[in-house]
Protein backbone atom coordinates (compact mmCIF):
# COMPACT_ATOMS: atom_id res chain seq x y z
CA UNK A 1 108.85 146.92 144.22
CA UNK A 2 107.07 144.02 146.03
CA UNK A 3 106.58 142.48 141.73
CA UNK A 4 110.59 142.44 142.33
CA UNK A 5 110.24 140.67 145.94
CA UNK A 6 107.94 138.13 144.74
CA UNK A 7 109.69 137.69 141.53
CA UNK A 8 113.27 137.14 143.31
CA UNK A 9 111.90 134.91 145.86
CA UNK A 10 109.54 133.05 143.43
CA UNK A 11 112.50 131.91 141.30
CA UNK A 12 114.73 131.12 144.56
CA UNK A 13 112.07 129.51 146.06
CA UNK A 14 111.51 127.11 142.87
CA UNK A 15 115.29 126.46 142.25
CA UNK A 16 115.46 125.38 146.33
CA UNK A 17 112.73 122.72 145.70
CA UNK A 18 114.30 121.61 142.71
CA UNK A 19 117.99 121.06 144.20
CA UNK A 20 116.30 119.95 147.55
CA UNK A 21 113.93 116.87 145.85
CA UNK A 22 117.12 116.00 143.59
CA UNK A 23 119.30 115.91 146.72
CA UNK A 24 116.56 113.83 148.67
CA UNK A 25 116.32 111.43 145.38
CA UNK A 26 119.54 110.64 145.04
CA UNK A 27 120.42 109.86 148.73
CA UNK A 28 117.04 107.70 149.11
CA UNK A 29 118.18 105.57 145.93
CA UNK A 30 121.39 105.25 147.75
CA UNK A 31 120.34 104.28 150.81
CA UNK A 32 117.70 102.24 149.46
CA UNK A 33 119.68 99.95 147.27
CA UNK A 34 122.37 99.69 150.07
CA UNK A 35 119.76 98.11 152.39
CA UNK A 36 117.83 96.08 149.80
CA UNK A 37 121.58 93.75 149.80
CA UNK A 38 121.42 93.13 153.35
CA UNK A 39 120.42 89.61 154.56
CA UNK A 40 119.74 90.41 158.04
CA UNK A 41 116.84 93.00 156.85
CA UNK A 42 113.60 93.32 155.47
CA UNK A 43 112.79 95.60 152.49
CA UNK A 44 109.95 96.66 154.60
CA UNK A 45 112.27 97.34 157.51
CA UNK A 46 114.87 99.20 155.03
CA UNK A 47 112.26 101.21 154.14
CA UNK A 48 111.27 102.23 157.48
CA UNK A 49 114.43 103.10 158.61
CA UNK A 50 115.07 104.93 155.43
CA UNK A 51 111.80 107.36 156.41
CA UNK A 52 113.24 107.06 160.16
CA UNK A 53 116.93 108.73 159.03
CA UNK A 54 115.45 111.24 156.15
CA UNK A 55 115.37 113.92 159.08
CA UNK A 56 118.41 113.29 159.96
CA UNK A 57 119.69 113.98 155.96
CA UNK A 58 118.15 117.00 156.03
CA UNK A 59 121.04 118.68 157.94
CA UNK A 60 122.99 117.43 154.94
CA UNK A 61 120.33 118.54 152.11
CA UNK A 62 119.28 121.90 153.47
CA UNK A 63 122.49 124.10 153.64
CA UNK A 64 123.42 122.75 149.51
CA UNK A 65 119.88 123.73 148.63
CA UNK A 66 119.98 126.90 149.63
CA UNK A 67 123.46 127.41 147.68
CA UNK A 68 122.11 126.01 144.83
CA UNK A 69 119.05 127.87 144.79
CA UNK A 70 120.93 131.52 144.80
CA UNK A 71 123.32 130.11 142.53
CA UNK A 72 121.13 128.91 140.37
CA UNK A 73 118.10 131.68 140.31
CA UNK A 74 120.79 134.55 140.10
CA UNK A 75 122.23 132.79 136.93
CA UNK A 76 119.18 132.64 135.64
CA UNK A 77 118.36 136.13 136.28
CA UNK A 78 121.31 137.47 134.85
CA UNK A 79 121.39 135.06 131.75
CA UNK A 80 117.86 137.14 130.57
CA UNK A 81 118.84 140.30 131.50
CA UNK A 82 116.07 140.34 134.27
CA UNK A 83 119.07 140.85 137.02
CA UNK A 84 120.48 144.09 134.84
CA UNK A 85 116.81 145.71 134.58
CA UNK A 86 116.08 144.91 138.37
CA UNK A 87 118.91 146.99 139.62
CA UNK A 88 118.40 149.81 136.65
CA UNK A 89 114.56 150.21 138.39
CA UNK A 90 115.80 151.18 141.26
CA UNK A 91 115.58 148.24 143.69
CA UNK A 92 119.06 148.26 145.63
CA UNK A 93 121.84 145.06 146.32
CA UNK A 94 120.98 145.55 149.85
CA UNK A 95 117.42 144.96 149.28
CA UNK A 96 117.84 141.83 147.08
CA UNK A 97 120.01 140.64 149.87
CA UNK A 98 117.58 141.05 152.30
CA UNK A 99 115.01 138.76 149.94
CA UNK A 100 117.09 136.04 149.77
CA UNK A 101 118.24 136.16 153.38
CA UNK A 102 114.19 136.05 154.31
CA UNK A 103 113.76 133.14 152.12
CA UNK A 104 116.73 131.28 154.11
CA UNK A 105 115.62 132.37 157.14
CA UNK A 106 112.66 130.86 156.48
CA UNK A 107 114.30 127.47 155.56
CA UNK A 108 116.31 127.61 158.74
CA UNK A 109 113.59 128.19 160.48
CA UNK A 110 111.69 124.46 158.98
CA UNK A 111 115.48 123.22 159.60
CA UNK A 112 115.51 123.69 163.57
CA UNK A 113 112.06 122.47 163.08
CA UNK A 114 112.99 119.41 161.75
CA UNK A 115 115.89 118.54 163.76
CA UNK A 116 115.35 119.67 167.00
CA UNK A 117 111.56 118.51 167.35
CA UNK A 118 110.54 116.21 164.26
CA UNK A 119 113.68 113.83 164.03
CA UNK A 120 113.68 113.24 167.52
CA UNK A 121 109.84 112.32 167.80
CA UNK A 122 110.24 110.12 164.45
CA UNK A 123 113.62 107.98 166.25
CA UNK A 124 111.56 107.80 169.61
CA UNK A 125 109.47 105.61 167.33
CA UNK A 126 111.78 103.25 166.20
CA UNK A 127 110.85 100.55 168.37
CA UNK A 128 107.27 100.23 167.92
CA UNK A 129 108.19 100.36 163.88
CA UNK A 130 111.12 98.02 163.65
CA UNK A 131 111.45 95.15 165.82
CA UNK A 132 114.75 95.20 167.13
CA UNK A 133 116.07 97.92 165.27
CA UNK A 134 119.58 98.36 167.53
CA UNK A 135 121.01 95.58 166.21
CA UNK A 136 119.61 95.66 162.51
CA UNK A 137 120.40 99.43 161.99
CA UNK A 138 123.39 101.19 163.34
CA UNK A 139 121.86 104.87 163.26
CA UNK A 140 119.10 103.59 165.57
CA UNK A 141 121.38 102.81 168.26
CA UNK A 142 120.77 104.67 171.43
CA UNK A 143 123.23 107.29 172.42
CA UNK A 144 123.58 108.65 175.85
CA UNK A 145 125.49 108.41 179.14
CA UNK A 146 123.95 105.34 180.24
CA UNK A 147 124.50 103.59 176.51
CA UNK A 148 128.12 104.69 176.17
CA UNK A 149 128.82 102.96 180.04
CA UNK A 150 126.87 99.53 179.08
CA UNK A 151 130.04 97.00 179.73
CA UNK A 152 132.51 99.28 181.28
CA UNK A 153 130.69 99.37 184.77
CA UNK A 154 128.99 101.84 186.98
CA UNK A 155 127.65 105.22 186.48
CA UNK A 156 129.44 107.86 188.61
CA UNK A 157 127.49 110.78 189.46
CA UNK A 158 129.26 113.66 191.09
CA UNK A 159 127.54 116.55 193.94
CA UNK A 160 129.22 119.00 195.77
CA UNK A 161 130.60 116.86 198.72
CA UNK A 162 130.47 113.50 197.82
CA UNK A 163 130.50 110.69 194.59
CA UNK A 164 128.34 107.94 194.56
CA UNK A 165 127.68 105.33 191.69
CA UNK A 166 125.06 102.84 190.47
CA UNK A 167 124.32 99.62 188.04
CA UNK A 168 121.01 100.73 187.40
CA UNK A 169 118.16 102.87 187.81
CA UNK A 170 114.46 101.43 187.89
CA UNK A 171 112.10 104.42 186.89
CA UNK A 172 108.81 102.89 187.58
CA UNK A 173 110.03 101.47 191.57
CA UNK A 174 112.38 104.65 191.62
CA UNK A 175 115.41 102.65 192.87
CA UNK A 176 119.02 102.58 191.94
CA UNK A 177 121.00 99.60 192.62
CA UNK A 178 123.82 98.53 193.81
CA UNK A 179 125.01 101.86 195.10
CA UNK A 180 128.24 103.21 196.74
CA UNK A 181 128.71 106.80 198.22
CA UNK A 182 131.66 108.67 199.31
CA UNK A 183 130.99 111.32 201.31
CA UNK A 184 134.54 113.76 201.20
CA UNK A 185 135.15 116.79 204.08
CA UNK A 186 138.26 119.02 203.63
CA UNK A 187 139.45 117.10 200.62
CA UNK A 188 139.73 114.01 202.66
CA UNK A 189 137.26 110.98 202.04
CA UNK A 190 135.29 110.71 205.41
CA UNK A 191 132.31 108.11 205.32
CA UNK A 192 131.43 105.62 202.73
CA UNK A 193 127.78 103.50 202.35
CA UNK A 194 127.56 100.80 200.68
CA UNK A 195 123.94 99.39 200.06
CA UNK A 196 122.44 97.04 197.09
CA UNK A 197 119.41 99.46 196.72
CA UNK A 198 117.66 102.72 197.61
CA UNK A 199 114.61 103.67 197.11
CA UNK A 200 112.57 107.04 197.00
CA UNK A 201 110.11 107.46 198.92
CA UNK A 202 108.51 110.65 200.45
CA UNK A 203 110.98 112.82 198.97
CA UNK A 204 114.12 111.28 200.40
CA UNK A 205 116.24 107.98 199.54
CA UNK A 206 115.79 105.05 202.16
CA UNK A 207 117.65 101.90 202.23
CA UNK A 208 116.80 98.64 203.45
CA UNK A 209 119.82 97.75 204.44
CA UNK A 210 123.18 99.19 203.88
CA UNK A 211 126.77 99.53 205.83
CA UNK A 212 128.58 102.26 206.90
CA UNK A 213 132.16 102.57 206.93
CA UNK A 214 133.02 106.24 209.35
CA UNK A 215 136.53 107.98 210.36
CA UNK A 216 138.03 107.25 207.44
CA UNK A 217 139.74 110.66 207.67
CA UNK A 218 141.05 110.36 210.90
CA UNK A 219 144.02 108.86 212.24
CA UNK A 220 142.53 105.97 213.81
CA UNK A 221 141.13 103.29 212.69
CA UNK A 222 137.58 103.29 210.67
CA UNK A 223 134.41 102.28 212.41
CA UNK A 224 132.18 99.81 210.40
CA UNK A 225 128.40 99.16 210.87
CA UNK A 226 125.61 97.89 209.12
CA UNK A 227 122.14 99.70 209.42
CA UNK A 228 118.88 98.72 208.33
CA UNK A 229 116.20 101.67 206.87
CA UNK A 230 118.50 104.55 207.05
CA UNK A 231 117.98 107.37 205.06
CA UNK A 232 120.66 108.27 202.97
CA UNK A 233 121.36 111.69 202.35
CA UNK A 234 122.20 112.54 198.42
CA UNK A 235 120.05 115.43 197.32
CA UNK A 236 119.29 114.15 193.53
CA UNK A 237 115.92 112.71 192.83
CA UNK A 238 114.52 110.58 190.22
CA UNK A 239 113.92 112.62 187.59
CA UNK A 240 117.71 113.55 187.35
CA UNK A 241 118.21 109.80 186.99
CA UNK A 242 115.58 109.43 184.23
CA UNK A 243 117.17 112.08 182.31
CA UNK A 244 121.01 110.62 182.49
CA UNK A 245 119.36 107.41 180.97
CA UNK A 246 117.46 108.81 178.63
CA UNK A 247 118.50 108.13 174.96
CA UNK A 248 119.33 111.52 173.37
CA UNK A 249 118.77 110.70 169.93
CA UNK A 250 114.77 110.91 171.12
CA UNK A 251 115.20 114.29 173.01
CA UNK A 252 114.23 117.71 171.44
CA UNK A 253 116.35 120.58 171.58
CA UNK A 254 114.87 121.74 175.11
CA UNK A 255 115.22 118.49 176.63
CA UNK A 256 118.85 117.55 175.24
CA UNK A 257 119.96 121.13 176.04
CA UNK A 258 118.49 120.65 179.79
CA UNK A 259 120.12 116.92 179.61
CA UNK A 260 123.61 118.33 179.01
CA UNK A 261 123.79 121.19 181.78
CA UNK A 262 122.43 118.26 183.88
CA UNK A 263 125.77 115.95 183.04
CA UNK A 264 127.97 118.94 182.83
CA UNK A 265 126.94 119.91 186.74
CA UNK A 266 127.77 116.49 187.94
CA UNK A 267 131.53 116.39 186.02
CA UNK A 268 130.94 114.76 183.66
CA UNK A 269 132.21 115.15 179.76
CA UNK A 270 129.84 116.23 177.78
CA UNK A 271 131.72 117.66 174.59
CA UNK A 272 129.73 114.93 172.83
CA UNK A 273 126.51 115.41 173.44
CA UNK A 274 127.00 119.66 173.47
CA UNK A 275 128.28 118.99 169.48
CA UNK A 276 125.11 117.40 168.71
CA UNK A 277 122.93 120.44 170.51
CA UNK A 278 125.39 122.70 168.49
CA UNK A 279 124.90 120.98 165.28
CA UNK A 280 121.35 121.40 165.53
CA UNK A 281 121.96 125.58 165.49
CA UNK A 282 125.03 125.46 162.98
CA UNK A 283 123.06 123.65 159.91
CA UNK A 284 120.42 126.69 160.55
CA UNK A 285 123.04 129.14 160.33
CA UNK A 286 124.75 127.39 157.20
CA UNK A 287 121.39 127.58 155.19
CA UNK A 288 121.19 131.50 155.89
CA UNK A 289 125.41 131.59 154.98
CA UNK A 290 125.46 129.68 151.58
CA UNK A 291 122.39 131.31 150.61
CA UNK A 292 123.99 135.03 150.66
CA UNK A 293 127.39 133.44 149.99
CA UNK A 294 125.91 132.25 146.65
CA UNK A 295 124.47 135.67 145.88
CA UNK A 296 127.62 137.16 145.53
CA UNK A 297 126.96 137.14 141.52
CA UNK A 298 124.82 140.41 141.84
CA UNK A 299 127.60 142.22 142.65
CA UNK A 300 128.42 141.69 138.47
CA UNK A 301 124.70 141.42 136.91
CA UNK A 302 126.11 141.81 133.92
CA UNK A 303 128.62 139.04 133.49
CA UNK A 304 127.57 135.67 131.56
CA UNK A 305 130.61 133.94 131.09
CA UNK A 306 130.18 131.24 133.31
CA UNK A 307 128.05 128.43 131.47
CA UNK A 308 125.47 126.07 133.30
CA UNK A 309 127.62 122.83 133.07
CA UNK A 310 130.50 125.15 134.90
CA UNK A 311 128.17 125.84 137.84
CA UNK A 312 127.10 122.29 138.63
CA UNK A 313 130.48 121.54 138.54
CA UNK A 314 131.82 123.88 140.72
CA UNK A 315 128.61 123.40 143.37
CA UNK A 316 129.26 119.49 143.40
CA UNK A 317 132.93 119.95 143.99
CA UNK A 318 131.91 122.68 146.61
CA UNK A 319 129.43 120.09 148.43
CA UNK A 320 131.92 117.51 148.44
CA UNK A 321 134.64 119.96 150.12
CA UNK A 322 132.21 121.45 152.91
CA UNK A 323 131.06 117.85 153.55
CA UNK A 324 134.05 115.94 154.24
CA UNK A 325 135.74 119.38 156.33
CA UNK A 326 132.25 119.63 157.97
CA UNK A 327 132.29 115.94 158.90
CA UNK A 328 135.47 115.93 160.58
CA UNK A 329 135.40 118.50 162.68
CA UNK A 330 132.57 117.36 163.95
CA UNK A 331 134.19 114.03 164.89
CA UNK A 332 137.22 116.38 166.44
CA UNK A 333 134.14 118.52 168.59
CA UNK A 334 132.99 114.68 169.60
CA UNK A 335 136.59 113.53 170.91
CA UNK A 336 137.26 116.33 172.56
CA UNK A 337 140.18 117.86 170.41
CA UNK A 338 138.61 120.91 169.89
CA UNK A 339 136.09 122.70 171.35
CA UNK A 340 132.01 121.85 170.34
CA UNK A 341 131.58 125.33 169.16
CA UNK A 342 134.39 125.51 166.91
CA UNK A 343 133.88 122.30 165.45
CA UNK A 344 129.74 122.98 164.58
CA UNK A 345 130.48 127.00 163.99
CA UNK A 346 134.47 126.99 162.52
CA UNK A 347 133.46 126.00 159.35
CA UNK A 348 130.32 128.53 158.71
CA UNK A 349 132.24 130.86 160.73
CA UNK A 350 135.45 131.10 157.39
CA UNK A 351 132.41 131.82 155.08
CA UNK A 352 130.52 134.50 156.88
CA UNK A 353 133.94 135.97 156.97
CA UNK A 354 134.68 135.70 153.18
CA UNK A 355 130.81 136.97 152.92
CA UNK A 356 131.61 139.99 154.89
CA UNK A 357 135.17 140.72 153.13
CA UNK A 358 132.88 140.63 149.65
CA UNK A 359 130.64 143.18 151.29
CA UNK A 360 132.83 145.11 152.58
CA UNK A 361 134.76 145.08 148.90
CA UNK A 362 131.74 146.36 147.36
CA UNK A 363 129.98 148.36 149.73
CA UNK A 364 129.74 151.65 147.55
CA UNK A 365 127.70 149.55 145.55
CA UNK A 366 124.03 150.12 145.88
């Protein structure tokens, strides 16, 4: 029985590397000859970017390779009769199952690798490779709260009893600039400083020089004064201002999933950033999913009707299909009309039910 493990993993194996190096060919000729017809660019610099963004196709490359490779070893398989005499020795559906699930497993497993730790070290390079690669490149454009506010104004930060915002926040001084807080009690706004920078220093936030408008929730009329090296009382510290700037696109997993329950504590919308954590977990999932999904064809070892030519049709109409429906819910998770699970998990979520159905169908089969 392990000959018939090796064998049925050895052929899915080498059908996976074949679809995945095809797939990786023809979107780097692509890409390639896309950015060699740019002006503004470099060939150099195309090529760079093109080695910068080839983690980021993998989320794309991964899930089809896996299909293909199930596809494509079972037919082959079954076309010699090898499929027929592997069930007739004994070794069970559920058991060849199990092989190919371990051999997507094991893909998913380099997936997560490569986009929740490798992509995210590569982009954190981009400046040091490509000399003002924002402007040249569009996928090396920073993403993050701080990016998405640039030109609209201030960054609002909410805590339990008051709001405050800032322009900006200098991580090597540890200041924030240009900062207002409102300070709320029963609902009612109750105090507001105003200050053009804070500093920390000896675990609290100090100001220079700030003013203080008081009473606003009473009946009367408010009391302004101006105060020179007050402390100010918010409770945040710098390192939760370090991480609301930080460019996500350069954050692993840990970090971006830490990031987000940051933001989503202070208010603030996150549905954005929680479909790119999510999309990180759902192309891992989708690699294990096509791969069984395409295995359905042991269910009927002995059938050969279906020719070669057939199958690469009906994968590359397939890929197109679960790419565009993939790609827009995603952009529905990102603006908020659906939820960020259900746009990364709806989609793989329809096949593990038509997996289980076919299961289910031919569960007295062993």
């Amino acid at each position: 029985m392990p000959t018939l493990r090796s064998l049925i993993i050895k052929e899915w194996f080498k059908f996976f590397l074949g679809a995945f190096l095809g797939l990786l060919l023809l979107i780097t000729v692509a890409e390639l000859i896309t950015g060699f017809l740019r002006q503004n660019v470099t060939p150099l610099e195309v090529i760079l970017n093109h080695l910068l963004e080839i983690p980021d196709k993998f989320k794309l490359i991964m899930p089809v390779s896996c299909l293909m490779a199930s596809l494509f070893s079972i037919n082959k398989l079954r076309n010699r009769n090898e499929l027929t005499a592997i069930f007739a020795a004994g070794y069970s559906r559920k058991k060849f199952f199990n092989d190919i699930a371990s051999a997507a497993i094991f893909v998913a497993a380099f997936q997560f690798s490569v986009s929740g730790f490798i992509e995210p070290y590569a982009i954190s390079k981009k400046d040091f490779l490509i000399e003002d690669g924002q402007s040249k490149f569009k996928n090396l454009r920073s993403k993050g709260l701080m990016a998405s506010t640039i030109g609209s104004g201030k960054m609002w930060f909410k805590s339990n009893d008051y709001f405050f915002s800032f322009s900006t926040f200098d991580d090597k001084k540890n200041t924030l600039s240009d900062v207002s807080i409102y300070f709320f009690k029963d609902n009612k706004l109750a105090k507001k400083i105003s200050t053009p920078l804070i500093q920390f220093m000896n675990n609290i936030w100090v100001a220079k020089k700030s003013s203080m408008t008081t009473l606003l929730d009473g009946a009367g009329y408010p009391t302004f004064k101006e105060e020179e090296n007050i402390t100010i009382p918010i409770f945040e510290d710098p390192s939760d201002f370090s991480e609301i700037e930080a460019d996500i696109t350069t954050l692993n997993f840990f970090e971006l999933y830490h990031y987000i329950t940051r933001l989503k504590a202070g208010g603030i919308n996150v549905d954005e950033y929680s479909v790119m954590l999510y999309e990180k977990l759902s192309t891992c999932f989708v690699c294990i999913i096509f791969a069984l999904v395409a295995s359905i064809g042991v269910f009927s070892p002995n059938r050969r009707g279906n020719s070669f030519a057939k199958s690469i049709g009906g994968v590359f109409a397939f890929v197109i299909l679960y790419w565009l429906i993939n790609s827009y819910f995603i952009e529905l998770g990102k603006s908020s009309k659906i939820s960020p699970f259900l746009s990364c998990f709806g989609v793989p979520l329809l096949f593990s039910i038509y997996l289980l159905y076919n299961f289910y169908k031919n569960r007295s089969l062993k």
